[in-house]
Protein backbone atom coordinates (compact mmCIF):
# COMPACT_ATOMS: atom_id res chain seq x y z
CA UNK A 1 177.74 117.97 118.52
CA UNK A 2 175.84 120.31 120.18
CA UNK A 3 178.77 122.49 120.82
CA UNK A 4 179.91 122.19 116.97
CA UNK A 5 176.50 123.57 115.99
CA UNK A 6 176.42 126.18 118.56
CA UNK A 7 179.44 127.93 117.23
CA UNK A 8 178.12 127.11 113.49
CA UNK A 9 174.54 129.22 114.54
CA UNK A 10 176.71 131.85 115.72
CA UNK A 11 179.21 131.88 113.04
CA UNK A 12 175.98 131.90 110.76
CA UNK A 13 174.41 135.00 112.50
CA UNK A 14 177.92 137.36 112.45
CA UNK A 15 178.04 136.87 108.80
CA UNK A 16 174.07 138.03 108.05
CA UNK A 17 173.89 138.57 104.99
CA UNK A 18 177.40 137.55 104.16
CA UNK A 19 179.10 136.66 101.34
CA UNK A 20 177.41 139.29 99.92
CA UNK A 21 178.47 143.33 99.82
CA UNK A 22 176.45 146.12 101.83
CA UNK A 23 176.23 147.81 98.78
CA UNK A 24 174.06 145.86 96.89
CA UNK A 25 169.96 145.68 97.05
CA UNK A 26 167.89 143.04 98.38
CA UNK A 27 166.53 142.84 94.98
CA UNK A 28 170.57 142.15 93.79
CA UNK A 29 170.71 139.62 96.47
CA UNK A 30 167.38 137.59 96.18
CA UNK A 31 168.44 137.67 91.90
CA UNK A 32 171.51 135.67 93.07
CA UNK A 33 170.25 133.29 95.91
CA UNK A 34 167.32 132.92 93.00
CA UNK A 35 169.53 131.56 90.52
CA UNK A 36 171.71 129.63 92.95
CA UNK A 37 168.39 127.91 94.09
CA UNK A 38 167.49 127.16 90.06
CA UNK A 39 170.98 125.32 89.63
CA UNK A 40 170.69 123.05 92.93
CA UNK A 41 169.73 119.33 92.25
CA UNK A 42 167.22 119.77 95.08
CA UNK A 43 165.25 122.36 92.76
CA UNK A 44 165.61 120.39 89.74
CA UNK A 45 164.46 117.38 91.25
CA UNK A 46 161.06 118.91 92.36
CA UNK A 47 160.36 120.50 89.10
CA UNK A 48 161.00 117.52 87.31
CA UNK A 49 157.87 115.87 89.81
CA UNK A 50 155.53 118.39 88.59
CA UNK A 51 156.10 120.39 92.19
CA UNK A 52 154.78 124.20 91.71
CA UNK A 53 157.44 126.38 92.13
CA UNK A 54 156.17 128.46 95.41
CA UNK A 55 155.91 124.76 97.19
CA UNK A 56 159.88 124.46 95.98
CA UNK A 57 160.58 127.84 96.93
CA UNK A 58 159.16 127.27 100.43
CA UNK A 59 160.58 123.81 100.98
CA UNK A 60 164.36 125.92 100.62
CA UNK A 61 163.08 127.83 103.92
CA UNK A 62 162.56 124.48 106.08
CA UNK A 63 165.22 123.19 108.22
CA UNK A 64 166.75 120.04 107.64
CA UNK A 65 169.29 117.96 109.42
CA UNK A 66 172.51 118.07 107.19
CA UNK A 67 176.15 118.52 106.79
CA UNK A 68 178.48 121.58 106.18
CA UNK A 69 181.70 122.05 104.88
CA UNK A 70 184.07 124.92 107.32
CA UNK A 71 187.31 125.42 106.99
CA UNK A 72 188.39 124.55 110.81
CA UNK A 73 186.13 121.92 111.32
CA UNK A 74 186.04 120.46 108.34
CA UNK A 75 182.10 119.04 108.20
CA UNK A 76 179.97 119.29 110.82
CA UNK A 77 176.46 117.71 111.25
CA UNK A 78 174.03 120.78 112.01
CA UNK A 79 170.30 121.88 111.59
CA UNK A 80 169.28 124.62 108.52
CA UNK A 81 167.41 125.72 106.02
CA UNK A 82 168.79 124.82 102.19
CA UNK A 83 168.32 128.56 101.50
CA UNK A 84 170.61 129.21 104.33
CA UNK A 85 173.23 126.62 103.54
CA UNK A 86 173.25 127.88 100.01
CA UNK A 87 174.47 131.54 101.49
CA UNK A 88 176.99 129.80 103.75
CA UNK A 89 178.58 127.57 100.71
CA UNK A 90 178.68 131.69 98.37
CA UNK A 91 180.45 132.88 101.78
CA UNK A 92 183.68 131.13 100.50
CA UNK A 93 185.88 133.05 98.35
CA UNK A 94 187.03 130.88 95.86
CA UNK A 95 190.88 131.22 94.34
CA UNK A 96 192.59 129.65 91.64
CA UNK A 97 196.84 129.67 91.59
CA UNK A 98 199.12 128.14 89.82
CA UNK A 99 203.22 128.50 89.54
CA UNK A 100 205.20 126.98 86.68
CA UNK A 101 208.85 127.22 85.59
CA UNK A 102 209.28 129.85 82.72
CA UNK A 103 211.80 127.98 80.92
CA UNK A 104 210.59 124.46 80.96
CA UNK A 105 206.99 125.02 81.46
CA UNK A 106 206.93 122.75 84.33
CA UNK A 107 204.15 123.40 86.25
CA UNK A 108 205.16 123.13 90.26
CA UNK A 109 201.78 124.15 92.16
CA UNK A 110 198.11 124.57 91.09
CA UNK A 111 195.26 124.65 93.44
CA UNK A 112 191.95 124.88 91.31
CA UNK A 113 189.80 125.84 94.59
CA UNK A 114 189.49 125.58 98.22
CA UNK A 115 188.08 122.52 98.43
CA UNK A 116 187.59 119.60 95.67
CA UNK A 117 184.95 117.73 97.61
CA UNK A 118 183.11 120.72 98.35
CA UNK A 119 183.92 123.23 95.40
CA UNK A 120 184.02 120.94 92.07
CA UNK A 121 185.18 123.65 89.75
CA UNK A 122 188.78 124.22 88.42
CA UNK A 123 189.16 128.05 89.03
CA UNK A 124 192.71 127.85 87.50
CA UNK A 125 191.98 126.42 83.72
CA UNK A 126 188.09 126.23 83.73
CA UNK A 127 187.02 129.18 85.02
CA UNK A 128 187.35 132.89 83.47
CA UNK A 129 187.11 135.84 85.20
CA UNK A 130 187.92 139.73 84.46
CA UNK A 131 191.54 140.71 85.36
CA UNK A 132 191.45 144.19 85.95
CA UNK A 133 194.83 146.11 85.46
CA UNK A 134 197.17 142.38 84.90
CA UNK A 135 196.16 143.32 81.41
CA UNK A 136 198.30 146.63 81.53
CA UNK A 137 201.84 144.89 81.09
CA UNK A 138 200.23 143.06 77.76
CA UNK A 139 199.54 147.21 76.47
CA UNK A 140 203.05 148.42 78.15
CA UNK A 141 204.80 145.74 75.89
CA UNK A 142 202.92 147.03 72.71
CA UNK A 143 204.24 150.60 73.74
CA UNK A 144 207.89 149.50 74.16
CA UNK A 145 207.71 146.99 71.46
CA UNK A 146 206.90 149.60 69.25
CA UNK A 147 210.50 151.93 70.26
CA UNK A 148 208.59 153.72 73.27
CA UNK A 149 211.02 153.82 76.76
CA UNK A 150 209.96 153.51 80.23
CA UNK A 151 211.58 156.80 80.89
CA UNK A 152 208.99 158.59 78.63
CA UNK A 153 207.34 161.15 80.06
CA UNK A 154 203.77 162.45 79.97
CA UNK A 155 202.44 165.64 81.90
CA UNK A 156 199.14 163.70 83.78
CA UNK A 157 196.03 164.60 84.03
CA UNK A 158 192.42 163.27 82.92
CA UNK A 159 192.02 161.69 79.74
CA UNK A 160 189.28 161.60 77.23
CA UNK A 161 189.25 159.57 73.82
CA UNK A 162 186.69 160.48 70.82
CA UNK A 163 185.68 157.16 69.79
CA UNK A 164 184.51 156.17 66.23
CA UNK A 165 180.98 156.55 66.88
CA UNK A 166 181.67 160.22 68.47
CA UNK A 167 181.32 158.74 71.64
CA UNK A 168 183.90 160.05 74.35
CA UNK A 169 185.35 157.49 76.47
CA UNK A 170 187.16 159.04 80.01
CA UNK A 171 188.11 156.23 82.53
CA UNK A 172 188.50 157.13 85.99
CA UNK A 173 191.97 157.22 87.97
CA UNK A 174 192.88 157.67 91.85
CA UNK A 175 196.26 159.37 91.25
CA UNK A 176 194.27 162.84 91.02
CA UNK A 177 196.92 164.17 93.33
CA UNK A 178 199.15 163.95 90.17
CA UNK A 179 197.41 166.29 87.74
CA UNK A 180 199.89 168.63 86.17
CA UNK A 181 202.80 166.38 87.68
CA UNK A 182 205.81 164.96 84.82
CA UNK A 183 205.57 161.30 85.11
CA UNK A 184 207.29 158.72 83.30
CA UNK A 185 205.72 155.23 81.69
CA UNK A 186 207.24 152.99 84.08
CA UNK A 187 205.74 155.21 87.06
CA UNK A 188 202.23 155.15 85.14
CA UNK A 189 202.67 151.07 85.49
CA UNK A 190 204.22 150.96 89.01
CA UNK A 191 200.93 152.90 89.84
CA UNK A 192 198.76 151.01 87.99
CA UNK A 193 197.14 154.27 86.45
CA UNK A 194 194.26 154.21 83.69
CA UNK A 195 194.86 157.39 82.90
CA UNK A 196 198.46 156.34 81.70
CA UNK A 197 196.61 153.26 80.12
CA UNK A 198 194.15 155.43 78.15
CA UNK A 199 197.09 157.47 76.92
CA UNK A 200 199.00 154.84 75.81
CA UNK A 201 196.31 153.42 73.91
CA UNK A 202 195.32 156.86 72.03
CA UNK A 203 198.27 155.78 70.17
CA UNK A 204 197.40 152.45 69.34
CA UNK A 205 194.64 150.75 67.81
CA UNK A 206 192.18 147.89 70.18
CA UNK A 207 192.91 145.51 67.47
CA UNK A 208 196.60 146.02 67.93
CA UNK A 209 196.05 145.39 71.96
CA UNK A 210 194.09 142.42 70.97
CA UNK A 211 196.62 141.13 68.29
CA UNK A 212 199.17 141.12 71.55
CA UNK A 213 197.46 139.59 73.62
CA UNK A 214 196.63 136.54 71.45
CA UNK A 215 200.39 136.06 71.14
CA UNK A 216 200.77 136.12 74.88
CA UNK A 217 198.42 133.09 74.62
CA UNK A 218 194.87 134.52 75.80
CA UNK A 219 192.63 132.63 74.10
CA UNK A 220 188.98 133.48 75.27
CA UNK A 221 186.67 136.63 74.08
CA UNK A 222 188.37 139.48 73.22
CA UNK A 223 186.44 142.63 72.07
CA UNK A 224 188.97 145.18 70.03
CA UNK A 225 187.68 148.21 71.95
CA UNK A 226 189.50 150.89 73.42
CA UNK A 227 188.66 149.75 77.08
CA UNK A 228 190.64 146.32 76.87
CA UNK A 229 193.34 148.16 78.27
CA UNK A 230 191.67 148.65 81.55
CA UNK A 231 190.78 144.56 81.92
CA UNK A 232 187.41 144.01 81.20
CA UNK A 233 187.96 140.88 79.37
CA UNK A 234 187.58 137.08 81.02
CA UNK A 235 190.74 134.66 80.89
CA UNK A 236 192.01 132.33 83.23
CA UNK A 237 194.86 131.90 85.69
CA UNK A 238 196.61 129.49 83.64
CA UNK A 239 196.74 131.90 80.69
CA UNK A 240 198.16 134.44 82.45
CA UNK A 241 200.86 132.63 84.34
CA UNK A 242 201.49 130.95 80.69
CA UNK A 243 201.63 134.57 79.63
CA UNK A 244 203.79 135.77 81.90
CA UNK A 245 206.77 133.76 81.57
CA UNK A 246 207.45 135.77 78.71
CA UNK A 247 208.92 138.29 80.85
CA UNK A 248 210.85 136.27 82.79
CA UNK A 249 212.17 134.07 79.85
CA UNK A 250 213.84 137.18 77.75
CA UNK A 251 210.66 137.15 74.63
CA UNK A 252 209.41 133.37 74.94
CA UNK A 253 206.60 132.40 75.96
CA UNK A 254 206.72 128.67 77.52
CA UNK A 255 203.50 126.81 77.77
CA UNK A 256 202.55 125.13 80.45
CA UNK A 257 203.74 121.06 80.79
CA UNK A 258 201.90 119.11 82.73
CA UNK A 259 203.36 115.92 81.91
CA UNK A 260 206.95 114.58 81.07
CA UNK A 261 206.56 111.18 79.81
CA UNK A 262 204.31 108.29 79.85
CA UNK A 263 205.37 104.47 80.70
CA UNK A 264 203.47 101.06 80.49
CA UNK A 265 203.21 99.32 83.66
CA UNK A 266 206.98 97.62 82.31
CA UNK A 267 208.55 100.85 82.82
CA UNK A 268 208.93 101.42 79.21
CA UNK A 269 208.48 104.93 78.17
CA UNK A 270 205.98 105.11 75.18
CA UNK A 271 205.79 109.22 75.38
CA UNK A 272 207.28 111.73 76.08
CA UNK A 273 206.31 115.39 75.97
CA UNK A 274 209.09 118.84 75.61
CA UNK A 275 207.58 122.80 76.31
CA UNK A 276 206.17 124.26 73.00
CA UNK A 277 207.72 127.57 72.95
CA UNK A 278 207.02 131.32 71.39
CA UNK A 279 209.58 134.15 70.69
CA UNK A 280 206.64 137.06 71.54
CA UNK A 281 209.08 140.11 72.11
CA UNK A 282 212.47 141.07 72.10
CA UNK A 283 215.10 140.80 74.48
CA UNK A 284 215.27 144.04 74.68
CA UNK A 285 211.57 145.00 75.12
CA UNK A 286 211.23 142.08 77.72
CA UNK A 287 214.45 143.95 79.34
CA UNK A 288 212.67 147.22 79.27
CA UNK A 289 209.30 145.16 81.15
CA UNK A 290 211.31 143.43 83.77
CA UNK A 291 212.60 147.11 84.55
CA UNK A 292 209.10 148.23 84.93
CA UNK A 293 207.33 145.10 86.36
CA UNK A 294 210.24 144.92 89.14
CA UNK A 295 209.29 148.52 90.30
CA UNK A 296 205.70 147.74 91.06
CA UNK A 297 207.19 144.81 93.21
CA UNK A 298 209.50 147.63 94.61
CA UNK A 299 208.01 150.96 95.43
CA UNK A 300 204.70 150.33 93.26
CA UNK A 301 201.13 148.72 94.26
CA UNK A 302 202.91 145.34 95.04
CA UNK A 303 204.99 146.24 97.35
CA UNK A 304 203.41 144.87 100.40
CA UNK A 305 205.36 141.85 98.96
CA UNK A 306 208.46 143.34 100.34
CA UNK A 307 207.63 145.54 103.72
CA UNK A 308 204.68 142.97 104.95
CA UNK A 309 205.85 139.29 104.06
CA UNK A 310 209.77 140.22 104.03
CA UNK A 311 210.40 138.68 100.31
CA UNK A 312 213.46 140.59 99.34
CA UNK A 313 214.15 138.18 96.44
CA UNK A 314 214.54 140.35 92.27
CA UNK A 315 210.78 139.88 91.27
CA UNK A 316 208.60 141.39 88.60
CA UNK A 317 204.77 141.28 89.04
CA UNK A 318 201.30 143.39 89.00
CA UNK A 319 198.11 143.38 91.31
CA UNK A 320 194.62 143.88 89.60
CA UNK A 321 191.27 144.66 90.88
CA UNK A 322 188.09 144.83 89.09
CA UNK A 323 184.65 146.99 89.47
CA UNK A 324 183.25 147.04 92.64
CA UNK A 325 186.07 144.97 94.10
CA UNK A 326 184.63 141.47 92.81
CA UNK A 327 188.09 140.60 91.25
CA UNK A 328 191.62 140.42 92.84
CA UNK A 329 194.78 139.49 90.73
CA UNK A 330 198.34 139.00 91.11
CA UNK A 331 200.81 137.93 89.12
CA UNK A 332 204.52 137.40 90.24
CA UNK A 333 207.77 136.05 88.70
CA UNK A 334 211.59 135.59 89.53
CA UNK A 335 213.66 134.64 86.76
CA UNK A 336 213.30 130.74 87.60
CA UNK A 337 209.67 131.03 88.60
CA UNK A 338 206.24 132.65 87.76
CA UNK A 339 202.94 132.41 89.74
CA UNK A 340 199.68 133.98 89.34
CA UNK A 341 197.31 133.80 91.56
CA UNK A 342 192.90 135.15 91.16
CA UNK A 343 190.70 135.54 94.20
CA UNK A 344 186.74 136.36 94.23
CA UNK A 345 183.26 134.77 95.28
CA UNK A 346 181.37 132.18 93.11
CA UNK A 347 179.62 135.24 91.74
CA UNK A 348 180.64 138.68 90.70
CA UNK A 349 177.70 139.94 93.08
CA UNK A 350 179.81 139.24 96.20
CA UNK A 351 182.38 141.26 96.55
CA UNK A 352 184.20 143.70 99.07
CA UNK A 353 182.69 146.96 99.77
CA UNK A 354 185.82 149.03 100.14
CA UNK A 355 189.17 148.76 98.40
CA UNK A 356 191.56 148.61 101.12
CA UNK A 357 189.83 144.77 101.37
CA UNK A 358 188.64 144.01 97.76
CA UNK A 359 192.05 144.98 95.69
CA UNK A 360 194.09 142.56 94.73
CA UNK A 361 196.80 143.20 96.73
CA UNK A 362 194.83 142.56 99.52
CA UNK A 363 192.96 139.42 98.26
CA UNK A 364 195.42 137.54 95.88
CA UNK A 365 198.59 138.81 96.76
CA UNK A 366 199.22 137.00 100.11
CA UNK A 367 198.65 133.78 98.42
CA UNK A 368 201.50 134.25 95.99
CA UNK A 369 203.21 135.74 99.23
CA UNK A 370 203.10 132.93 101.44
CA UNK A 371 203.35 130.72 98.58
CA UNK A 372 206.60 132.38 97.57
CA UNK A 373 207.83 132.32 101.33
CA UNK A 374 207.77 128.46 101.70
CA UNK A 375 209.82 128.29 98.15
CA UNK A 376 212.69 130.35 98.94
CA UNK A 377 212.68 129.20 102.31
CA UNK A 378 213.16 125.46 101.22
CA UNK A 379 216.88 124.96 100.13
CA UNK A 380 215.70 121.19 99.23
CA UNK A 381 213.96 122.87 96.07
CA UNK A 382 217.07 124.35 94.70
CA UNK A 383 215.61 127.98 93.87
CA UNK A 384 217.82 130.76 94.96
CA UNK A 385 216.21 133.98 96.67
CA UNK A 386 219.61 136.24 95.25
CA UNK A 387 219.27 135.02 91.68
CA UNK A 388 219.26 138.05 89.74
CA UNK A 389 217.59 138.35 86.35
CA UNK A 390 219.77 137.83 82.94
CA UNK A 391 219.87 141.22 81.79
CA UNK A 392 223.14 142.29 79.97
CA UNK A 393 225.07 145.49 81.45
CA UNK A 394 224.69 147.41 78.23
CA UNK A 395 220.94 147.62 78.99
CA UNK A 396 219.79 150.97 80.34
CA UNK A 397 216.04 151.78 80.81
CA UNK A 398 217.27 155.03 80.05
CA UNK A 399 218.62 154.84 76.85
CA UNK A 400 215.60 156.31 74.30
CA UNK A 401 215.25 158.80 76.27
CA UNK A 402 218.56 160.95 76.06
């Protein structure tokens, strides 16, 4: 015991301040532990019993005996404050993943957290959070969908759009290296540029982005403003691997099935359920986004996929990071499977200070990775790591662009 809390106290003291970034103020920091004090039974108990709120406040700073969830361990009996134990429970990032088949909507893995005893909320259908540039492939399809070509070329540089109000919106890129470069569509997605975004949509209309989207099945909020294209809106892991099956399922969208059929305890079936389906797209256009989704698997900001966990298997996907890091996305498919994975603390506070740590190639890909690994790997589960995606050899990504 002694030993257990030893390592806990020490554990406790590397992490300082942890889960939360260097970046932000103490004032940032005591708004969150603040709130995260207001939502604990402990504090709601006391107020309810007429206890002033400095005497509640203080009581968080006392140590108490109790027990702690950790990940090696699994819980330990230790000594600390409640305030202290509240910053240890935000130190886990929390991740919601979920992989279904694209043609029958069966749904073959979904973790809603790390923990169900100790993290009681589904991250995968309950909760929403932003996701960053996954949006891009929903504005990419409105582009080819409406006779653009991912061989279309733009001469890049910075972008600014006059907005209705006479307000100029100019999002910022990291591909200033670029400026003055030719640069086709399907690079501007393999590098997951906003400038390319913001260009794309100076030809389109929010509601138009928004009208797409709610046929890829996003259901939440929605603003039609010019900035959707970069991510800012909330949806959940579930609508985005329900979304993107319609790339890997030539147009249709397949929702997700969570049950086949129902029986009594006879063994007679009184229900049965089949996937609802959606033709979205057309072949073609969902030819012309496998093209470009399979390059940002290949040579594009996924491709750690390939030279770091060694999956050589056809595969269309995109990362997608949020503002200051708080968000990491990925989304991945084969033509028999699609998986989508989000990563990020309990509150958009904590976060990574640096991107080489916060993007989501760095937080969510190596879930869909590993995940991905122990598939192919398993010839019991019938999915084959050579199968190639159903695209006819007439198409040519090429083509409006002669």
């Amino acid at each position: 015991m002694q030993a257990q809390q030893t390592a806990f106290f020490k554990e406790l003291k590397r992490k300082k301040t942890a889960p939360f970034s260097s970046s932000l103020s103490k004032e940032e920091i005591d708004g969150i532990m603040n709130r995260s004090m207001r939502q604990t039974d402990r504090y709601r108990n006391m107020k309810r019993a007429g206890i002033s709120n400095d005497s509640i406040l203080k009581s968080f700073r006392i140590p108490r005996e109790m027990q702690v969830f950790t990940y090696d361990r699994g819980m330990i009996d230790t000594v600390l404050t409640p305030f202290d134990s509240i910053k240890w429970q935000k130190s886990f990032l929390r991740c919601g993943f979920m992989s279904m088949d694209p043609h029958t909507g069966h749904v073959k893995a979904y973790v809603g957290g790390p923990n169900f005893a100790h993290f009681q909320y589904d991250m995968c259908t309950k909760g929403r959070r932003q996701v960053g540039s996954t949006v891009k492939p929903y504005l990419y399809t409105l582009a080819m969908d409406e006779g653009l070509w991912p061989c279309e070329t733009w001469v890049y540089d910075s972008i600014s759009v006059v907005l209705p109000n006479g307000d100029v919106w100019a999002p910022r890129d990291t591909h200033e290296k670029y400026v003055g470069d030719t640069v086709t569509l399907a690079w501007g997605l393999k590098e997951s540029s906003n400038w390319m975004s913001a260009y794309l949509m100076s030809m389109f209309t929010p509601e138009q982005l928004v009208k797409m989207m709610r046929s890829f099945g996003i259901q939440g909020q929605l603003d039609p403003v010019i900035s959707l294209c970069l991510g800012p809106c909330e949806v959940s892991v579930e609508e985005m691997v329900d979304a993107y099956t319609t790339f890997a399922n030539k147009g249709i969208r397949t929702e997700p099935l969570y049950v086949t059929h129902i029986e009594d305890n006879k063994g007679n079936v009184i229900g049965t359920f089949t996937p609802r389906t959606h033709e979205i797209i057309s072949e073609t256009t969902a030819y012309k986004m496998i093209y470009m989704l399979r390059e940002v698997l290949d040579h594009g900001t996924g491709v750690r996929m390939r030279y770091r966990y060694g999956i050589k298997a056809p595969m269309g996907g995109k990362t997608g990071t949020t503002n200051n890091n708080s968000d990491g996305w990925f989304m991945c498919f084969t033509p028999s499977l699609v998986c989508g994975t989000w990563v990020g603390g309990e509150d958009r506070g904590i976060h990574f200070d640096n991107m080489a740590e916060g993007q989501g190639a760095a937080m969510a890909l190596p879930v869909c990775a590993l995940y991905m690994q122990k598939v192919l790997a398993d010839e019991e589960l019938g999915y084959n790591p050579e199968e190639e995606f159903d695209v006819p050899a007439w198409f040519n990504p090429n083509e409006g662009c002669k």
